[in-house]
Protein backbone atom coordinates (compact mmCIF):
# COMPACT_ATOMS: atom_id res chain seq x y z
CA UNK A 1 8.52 -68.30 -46.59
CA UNK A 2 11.49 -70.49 -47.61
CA UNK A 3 11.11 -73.92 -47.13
CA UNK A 4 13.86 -76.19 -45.56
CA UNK A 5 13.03 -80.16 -44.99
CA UNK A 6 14.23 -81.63 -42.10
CA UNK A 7 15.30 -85.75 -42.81
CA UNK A 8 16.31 -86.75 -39.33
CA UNK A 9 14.99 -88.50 -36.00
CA UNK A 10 12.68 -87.37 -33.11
CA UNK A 11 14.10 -86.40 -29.70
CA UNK A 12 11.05 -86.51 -27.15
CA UNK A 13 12.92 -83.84 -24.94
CA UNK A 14 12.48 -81.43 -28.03
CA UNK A 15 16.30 -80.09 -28.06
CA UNK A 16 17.56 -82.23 -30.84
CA UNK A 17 16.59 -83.86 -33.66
CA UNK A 18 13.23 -82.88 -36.04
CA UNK A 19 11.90 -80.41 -32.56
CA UNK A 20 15.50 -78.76 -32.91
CA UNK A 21 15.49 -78.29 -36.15
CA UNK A 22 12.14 -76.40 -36.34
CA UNK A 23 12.27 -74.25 -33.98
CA UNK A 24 16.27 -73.24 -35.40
CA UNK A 25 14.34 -72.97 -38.76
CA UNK A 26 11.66 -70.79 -37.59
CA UNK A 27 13.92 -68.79 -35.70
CA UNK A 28 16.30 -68.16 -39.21
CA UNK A 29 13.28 -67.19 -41.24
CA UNK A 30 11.91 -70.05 -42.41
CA UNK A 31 9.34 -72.46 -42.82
CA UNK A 32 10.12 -76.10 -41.98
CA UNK A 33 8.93 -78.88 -43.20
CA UNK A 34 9.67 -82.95 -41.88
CA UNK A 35 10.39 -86.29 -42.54
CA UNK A 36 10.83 -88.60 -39.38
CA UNK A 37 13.46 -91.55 -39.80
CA UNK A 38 13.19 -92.49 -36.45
CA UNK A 39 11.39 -92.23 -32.59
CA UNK A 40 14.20 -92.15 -29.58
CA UNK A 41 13.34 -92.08 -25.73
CA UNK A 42 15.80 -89.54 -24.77
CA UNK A 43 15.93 -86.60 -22.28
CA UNK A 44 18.69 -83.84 -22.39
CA UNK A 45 21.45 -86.48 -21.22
CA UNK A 46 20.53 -89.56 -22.46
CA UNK A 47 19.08 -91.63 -25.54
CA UNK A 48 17.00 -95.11 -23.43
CA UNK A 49 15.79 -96.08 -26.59
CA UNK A 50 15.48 -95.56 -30.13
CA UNK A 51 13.34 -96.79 -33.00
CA UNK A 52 13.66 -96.90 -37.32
CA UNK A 53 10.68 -96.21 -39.15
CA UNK A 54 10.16 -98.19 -42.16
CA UNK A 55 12.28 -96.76 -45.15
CA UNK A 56 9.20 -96.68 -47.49
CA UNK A 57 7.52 -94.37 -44.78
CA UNK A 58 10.64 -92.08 -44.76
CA UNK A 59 10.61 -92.32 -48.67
CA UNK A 60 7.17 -91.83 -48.67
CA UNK A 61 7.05 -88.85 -46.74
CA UNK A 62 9.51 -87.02 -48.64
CA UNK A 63 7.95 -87.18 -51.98
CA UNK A 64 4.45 -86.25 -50.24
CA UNK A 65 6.35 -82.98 -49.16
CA UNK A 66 8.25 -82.37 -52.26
CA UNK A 67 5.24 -82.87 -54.47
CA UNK A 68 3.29 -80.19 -52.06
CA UNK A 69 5.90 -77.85 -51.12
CA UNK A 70 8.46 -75.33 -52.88
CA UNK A 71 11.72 -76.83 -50.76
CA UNK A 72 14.55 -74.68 -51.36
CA UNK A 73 16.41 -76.67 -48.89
CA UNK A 74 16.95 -79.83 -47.21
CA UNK A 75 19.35 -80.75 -43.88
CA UNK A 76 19.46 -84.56 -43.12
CA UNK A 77 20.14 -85.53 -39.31
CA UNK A 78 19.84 -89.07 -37.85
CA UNK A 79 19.85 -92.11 -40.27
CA UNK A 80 20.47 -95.29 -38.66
CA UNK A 81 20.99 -97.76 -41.01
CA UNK A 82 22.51 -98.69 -44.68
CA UNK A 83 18.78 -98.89 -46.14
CA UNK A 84 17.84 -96.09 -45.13
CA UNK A 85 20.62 -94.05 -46.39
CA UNK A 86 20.22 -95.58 -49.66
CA UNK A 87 16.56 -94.78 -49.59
CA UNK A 88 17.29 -90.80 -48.56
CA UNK A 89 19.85 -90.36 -51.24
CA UNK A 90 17.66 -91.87 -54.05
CA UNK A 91 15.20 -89.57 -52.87
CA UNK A 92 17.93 -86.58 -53.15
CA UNK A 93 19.76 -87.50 -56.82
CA UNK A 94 15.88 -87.99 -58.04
CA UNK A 95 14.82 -84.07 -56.48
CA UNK A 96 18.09 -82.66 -56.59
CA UNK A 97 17.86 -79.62 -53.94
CA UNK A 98 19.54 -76.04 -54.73
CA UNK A 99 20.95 -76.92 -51.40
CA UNK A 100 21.55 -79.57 -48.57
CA UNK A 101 23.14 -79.52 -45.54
CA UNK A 102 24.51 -83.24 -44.41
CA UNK A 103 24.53 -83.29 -40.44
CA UNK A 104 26.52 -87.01 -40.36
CA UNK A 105 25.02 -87.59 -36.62
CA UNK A 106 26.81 -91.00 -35.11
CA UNK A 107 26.47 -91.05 -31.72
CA UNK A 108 24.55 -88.66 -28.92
CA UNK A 109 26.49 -86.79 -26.59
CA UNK A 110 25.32 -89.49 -24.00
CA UNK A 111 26.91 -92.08 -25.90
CA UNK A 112 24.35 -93.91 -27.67
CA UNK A 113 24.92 -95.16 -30.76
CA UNK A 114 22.74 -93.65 -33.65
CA UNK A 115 24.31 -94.29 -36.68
CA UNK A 116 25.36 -98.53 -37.50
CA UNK A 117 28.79 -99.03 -38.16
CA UNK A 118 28.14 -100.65 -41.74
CA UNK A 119 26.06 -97.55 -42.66
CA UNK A 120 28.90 -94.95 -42.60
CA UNK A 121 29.98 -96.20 -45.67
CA UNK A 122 26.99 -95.67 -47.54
CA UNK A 123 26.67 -92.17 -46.56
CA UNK A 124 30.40 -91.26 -47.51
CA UNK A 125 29.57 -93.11 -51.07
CA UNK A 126 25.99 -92.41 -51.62
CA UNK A 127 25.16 -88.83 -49.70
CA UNK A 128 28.02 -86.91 -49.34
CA UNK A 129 28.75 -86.23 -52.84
CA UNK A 130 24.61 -84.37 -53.08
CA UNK A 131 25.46 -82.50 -50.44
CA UNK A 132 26.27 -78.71 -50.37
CA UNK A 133 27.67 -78.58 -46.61
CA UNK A 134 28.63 -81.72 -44.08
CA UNK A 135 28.62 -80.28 -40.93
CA UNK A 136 30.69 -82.88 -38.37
CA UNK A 137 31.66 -82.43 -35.43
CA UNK A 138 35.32 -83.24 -34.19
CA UNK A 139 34.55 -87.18 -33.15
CA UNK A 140 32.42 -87.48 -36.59
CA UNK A 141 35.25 -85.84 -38.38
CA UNK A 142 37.76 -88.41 -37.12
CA UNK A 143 35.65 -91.63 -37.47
CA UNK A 144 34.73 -90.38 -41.06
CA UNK A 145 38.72 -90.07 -42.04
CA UNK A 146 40.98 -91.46 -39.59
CA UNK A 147 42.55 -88.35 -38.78
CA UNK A 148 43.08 -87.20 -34.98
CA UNK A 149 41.07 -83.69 -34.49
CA UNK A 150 41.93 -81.66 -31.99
CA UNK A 151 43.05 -78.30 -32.80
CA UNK A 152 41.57 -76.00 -35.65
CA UNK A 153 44.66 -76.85 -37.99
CA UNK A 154 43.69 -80.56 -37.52
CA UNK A 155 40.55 -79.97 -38.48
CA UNK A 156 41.50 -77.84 -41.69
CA UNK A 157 43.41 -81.50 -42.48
CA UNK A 158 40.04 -83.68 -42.05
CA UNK A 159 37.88 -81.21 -43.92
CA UNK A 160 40.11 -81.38 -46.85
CA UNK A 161 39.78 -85.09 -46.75
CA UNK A 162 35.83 -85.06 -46.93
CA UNK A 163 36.22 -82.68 -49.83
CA UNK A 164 37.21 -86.08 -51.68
CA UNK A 165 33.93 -87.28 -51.21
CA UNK A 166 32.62 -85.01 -54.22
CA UNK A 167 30.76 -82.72 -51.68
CA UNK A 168 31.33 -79.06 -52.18
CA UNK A 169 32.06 -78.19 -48.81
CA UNK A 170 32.69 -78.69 -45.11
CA UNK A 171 31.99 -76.75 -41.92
CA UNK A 172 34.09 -78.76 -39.13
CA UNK A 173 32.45 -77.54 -35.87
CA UNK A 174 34.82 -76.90 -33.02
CA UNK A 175 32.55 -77.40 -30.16
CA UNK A 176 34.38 -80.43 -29.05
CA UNK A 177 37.88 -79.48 -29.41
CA UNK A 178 39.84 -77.28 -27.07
CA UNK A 179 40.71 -73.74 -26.54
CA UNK A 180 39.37 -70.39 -25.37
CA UNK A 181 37.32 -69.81 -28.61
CA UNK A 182 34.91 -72.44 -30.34
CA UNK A 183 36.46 -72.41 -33.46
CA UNK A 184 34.79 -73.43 -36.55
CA UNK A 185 36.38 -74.57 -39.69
CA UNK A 186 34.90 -74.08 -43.34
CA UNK A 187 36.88 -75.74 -46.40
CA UNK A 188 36.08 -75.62 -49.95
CA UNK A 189 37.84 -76.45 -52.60
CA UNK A 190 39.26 -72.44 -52.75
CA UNK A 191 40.52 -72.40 -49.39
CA UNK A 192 39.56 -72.35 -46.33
CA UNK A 193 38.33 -69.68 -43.02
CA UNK A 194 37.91 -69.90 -39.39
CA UNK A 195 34.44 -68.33 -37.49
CA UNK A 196 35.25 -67.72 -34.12
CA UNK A 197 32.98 -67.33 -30.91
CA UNK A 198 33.82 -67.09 -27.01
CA UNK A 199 33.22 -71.08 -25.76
CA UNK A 200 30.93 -70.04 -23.45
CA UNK A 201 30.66 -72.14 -19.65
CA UNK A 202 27.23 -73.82 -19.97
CA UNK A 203 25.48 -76.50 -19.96
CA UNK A 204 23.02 -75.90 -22.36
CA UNK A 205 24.09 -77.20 -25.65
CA UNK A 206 22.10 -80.52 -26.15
CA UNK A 207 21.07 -80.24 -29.92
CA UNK A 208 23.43 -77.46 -31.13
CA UNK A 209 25.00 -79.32 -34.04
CA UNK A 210 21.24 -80.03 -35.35
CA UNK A 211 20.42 -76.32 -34.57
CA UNK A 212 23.39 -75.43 -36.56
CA UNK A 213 22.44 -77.10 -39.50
CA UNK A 214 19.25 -76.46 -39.64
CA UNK A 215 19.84 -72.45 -39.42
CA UNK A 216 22.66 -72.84 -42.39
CA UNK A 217 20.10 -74.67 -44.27
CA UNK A 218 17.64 -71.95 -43.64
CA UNK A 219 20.28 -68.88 -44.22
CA UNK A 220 21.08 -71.20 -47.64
CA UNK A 221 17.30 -71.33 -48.72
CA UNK A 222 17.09 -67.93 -47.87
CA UNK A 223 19.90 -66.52 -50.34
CA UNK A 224 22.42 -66.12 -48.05
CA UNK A 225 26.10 -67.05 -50.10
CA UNK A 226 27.67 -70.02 -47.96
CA UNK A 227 29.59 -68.33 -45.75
CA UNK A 228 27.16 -66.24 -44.84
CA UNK A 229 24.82 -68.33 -43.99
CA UNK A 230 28.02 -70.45 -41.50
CA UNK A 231 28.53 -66.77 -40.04
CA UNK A 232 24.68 -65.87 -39.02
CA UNK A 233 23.69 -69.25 -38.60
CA UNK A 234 27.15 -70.05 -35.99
CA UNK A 235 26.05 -66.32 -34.04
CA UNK A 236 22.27 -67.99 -33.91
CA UNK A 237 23.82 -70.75 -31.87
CA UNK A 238 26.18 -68.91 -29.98
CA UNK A 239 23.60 -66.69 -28.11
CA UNK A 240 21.07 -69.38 -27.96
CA UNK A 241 23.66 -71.66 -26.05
CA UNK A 242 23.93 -68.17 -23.95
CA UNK A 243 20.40 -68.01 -22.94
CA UNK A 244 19.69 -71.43 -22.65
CA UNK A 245 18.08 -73.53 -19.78
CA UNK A 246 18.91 -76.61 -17.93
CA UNK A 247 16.37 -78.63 -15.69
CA UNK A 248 18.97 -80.64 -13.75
CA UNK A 249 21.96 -78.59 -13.29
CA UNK A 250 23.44 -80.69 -16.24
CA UNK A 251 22.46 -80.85 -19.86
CA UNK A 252 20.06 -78.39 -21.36
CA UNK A 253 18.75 -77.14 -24.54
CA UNK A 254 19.78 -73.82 -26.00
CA UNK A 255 16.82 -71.34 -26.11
CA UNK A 256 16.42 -71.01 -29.92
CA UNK A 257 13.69 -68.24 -29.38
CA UNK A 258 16.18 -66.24 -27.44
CA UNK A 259 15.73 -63.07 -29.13
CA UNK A 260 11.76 -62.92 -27.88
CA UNK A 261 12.77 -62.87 -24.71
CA UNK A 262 14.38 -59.42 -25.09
CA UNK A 263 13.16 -55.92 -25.74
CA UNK A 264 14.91 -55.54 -29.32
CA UNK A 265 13.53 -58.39 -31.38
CA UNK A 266 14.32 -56.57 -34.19
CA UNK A 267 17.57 -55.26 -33.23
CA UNK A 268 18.46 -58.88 -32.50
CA UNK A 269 17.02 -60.15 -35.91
CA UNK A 270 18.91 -57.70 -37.57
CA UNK A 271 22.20 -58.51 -36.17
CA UNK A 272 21.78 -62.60 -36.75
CA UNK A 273 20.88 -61.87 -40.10
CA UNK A 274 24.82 -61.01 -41.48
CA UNK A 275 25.88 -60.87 -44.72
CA UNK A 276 29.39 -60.09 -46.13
CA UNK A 277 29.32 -56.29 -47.35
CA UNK A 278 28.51 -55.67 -43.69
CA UNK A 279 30.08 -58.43 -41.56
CA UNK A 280 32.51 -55.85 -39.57
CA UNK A 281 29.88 -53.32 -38.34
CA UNK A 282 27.00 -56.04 -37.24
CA UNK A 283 27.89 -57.39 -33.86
CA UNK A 284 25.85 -59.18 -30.73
C-alpha cells in the first residue's frame, strides 16, 4: 500500500475535498492518509459556510502522519489563507516528498471564495516551486498568470508561465474550456502533450479536479512515470463523471467506485491502470 497525504479541506457532501480525495485514492491503489485545513457547509452546489483550523493543528497533523507513515506522496487542496500556506510549505521543504501534486483550489464551482486574495502570492512563491505537478483549472490558470484561457493552445501559453515558478510541471485541466473533447494540457520543461476525452453531458462533476489530483498523486506514489500517471488518472475521472449520480437534477458527484458496480472489476482495473509501452492497445 502506497501512501498519498491529502492537505486540503472537508466537504460535508463527501464529493470534494479530503472525502474526494480518499475515495479517488482508494480507487487508484492506494492508501490515503489526511490532514484537514478546514470544515465547509457545502452540498453538491453550494459552499454556506466554511471554517480554518488553526495552522499549528494542520502542522501538527502532518508531522504526526509523516512520523507514522511511509508517504510516498502528498496532493494539497484547499488552503485559505497566507499562514497557512506558509505553515504547509515549511512542512513540505522540511519532509521533502518524492512527489506532490499542488491542486491551487480558489473558488468552488458555486462561487465561493476559498482561497484569500493575499494568499495566492504565497503559494506561487512558497509552494509551487516543491511541487511535482499544479493541476489548475482554466479560471485558476488565468488568475495565477494573467493570461486569457480558453482554448488548449491558450492553455499551453499559461502552463509555460507557471513553469517559472520553479515547479517541474503543469497539467492545465480543460474541463472548463470549450470544445467537443475535454482537453487536458501537460507542460514540462521538454515540451508539452494533450490527453483527450469525449466532454461528456452530465451533471456529475462536483469534485473532479480534487479526484484528479488525488488519483495522479496515487498513480505517482505508485511508480507510474508522470504522464502516466495524467493518462490513467484523467480515464479514472472520465468514467467516474460517466457513472455518476445527481440528487437534484443539478450537481452531482462522480461515482469514484464505478468499476464495482460492473461485472469486470478486474477488466476495468486493468484498463485504468495504463502505462506507456501499452497506451495504444488499453482502452475503456
Amino acid at each position: 500500500m502506497h501512501v498519498v497525504l491529502s492537505i486540503a479541506g472537508s466537504d460535508s457532501s463527501a464529493g470534494a475535498g479530503i472525502q474526494a480525495d480518499l475515495k479517488s485514492i482508494a480507487a487508484c491503489g492506494g492508501y490515503g492518509a489526511t490532514a484537514l485545513t478546514a470544515v465547509t457547509a457545502q452540498t453538491p452546489g453550494e459552499v454556506s459556510r466554511a471554517f480554518e483550523l488553526p495552522v499549528d493543528l494542520v502542522r501538527a497533523q502532518i508531522e504526526a502522519l509523516w512520523d507514522a507513515l511511509p508517504v510516498a506522496a502528498v496532493k494539497t487542496g484547499m488552503l485559505s489563507s497566507a499562514a497557512l500556506v506558509a505553515q504547509v510549505a515549511d512542512c513540505l521543504r522540511r519532509r521533502a516528498p518524492e512527489h506532490f501534486v499542488l491542486d491551487p483550489v480558489m473558488v468552488s464551482e458555486s462561487g465561493h471564495r476559498l482561497l484569500a486574495p493575499e494568499a495566492v502570492a504565497a503559494l506561487r512563491n512558497e509552494l509551487m516551486p516543491q511541487a511535482t505537478l499544479v493541476t489548475p483549472n482554466r479560471h485558476e490558470a488565468q488568475a495565477l498568470t494573467g493570461h486569457d484561457v480558453g482554448v488548449p493552445a491558450d492553455a499551453e501559453v499559461a502552463g509555460r508561465a507557471l513553469l517559472e515558478t520553479g515547479c517541474h510541471a503543469v497539467l492545465v485541466k480543460g474541463g472548463h474550456m470549450d470544445g467537443a473533447q475535454a482537453v487536458d494540457v501537460l507542460v514540462t520543461h521538454d515540451g508539452s502533450e494533450r490527453f483527450e476525452a469525449p466532454r461528456l453531458d452530465s451533471h456529475s462533476t462536483h469534485g473532479t479536479g480534487c479526484t484528479l489530483s488525488a488519483a495522479i498523486a496515487t498513480y505517482l506514489a505508485r511508480g507510474f512515470e508522470l504522464r502516466d500517471a495524467v493518462r490513467s488518472a484523467k480515464r479514472y475521472v472520465t468514467e467516474a463523471i460517466r457513472a455518476g449520480v445527481t440528487w437534484d437534477g443539478r450537481t452531482g458527484p462522480p461515482d469514484h467506485f464505478f468499476y464495482l458496480r460492473h461485472g469486470d472489476v478486474s477488466g476495468w482495473l486493468d484498463a485504468l491502470n495504463v502505462r506507456d509501452a501499452d497506451s495504444r492497445e488499453r482502452r475503456i
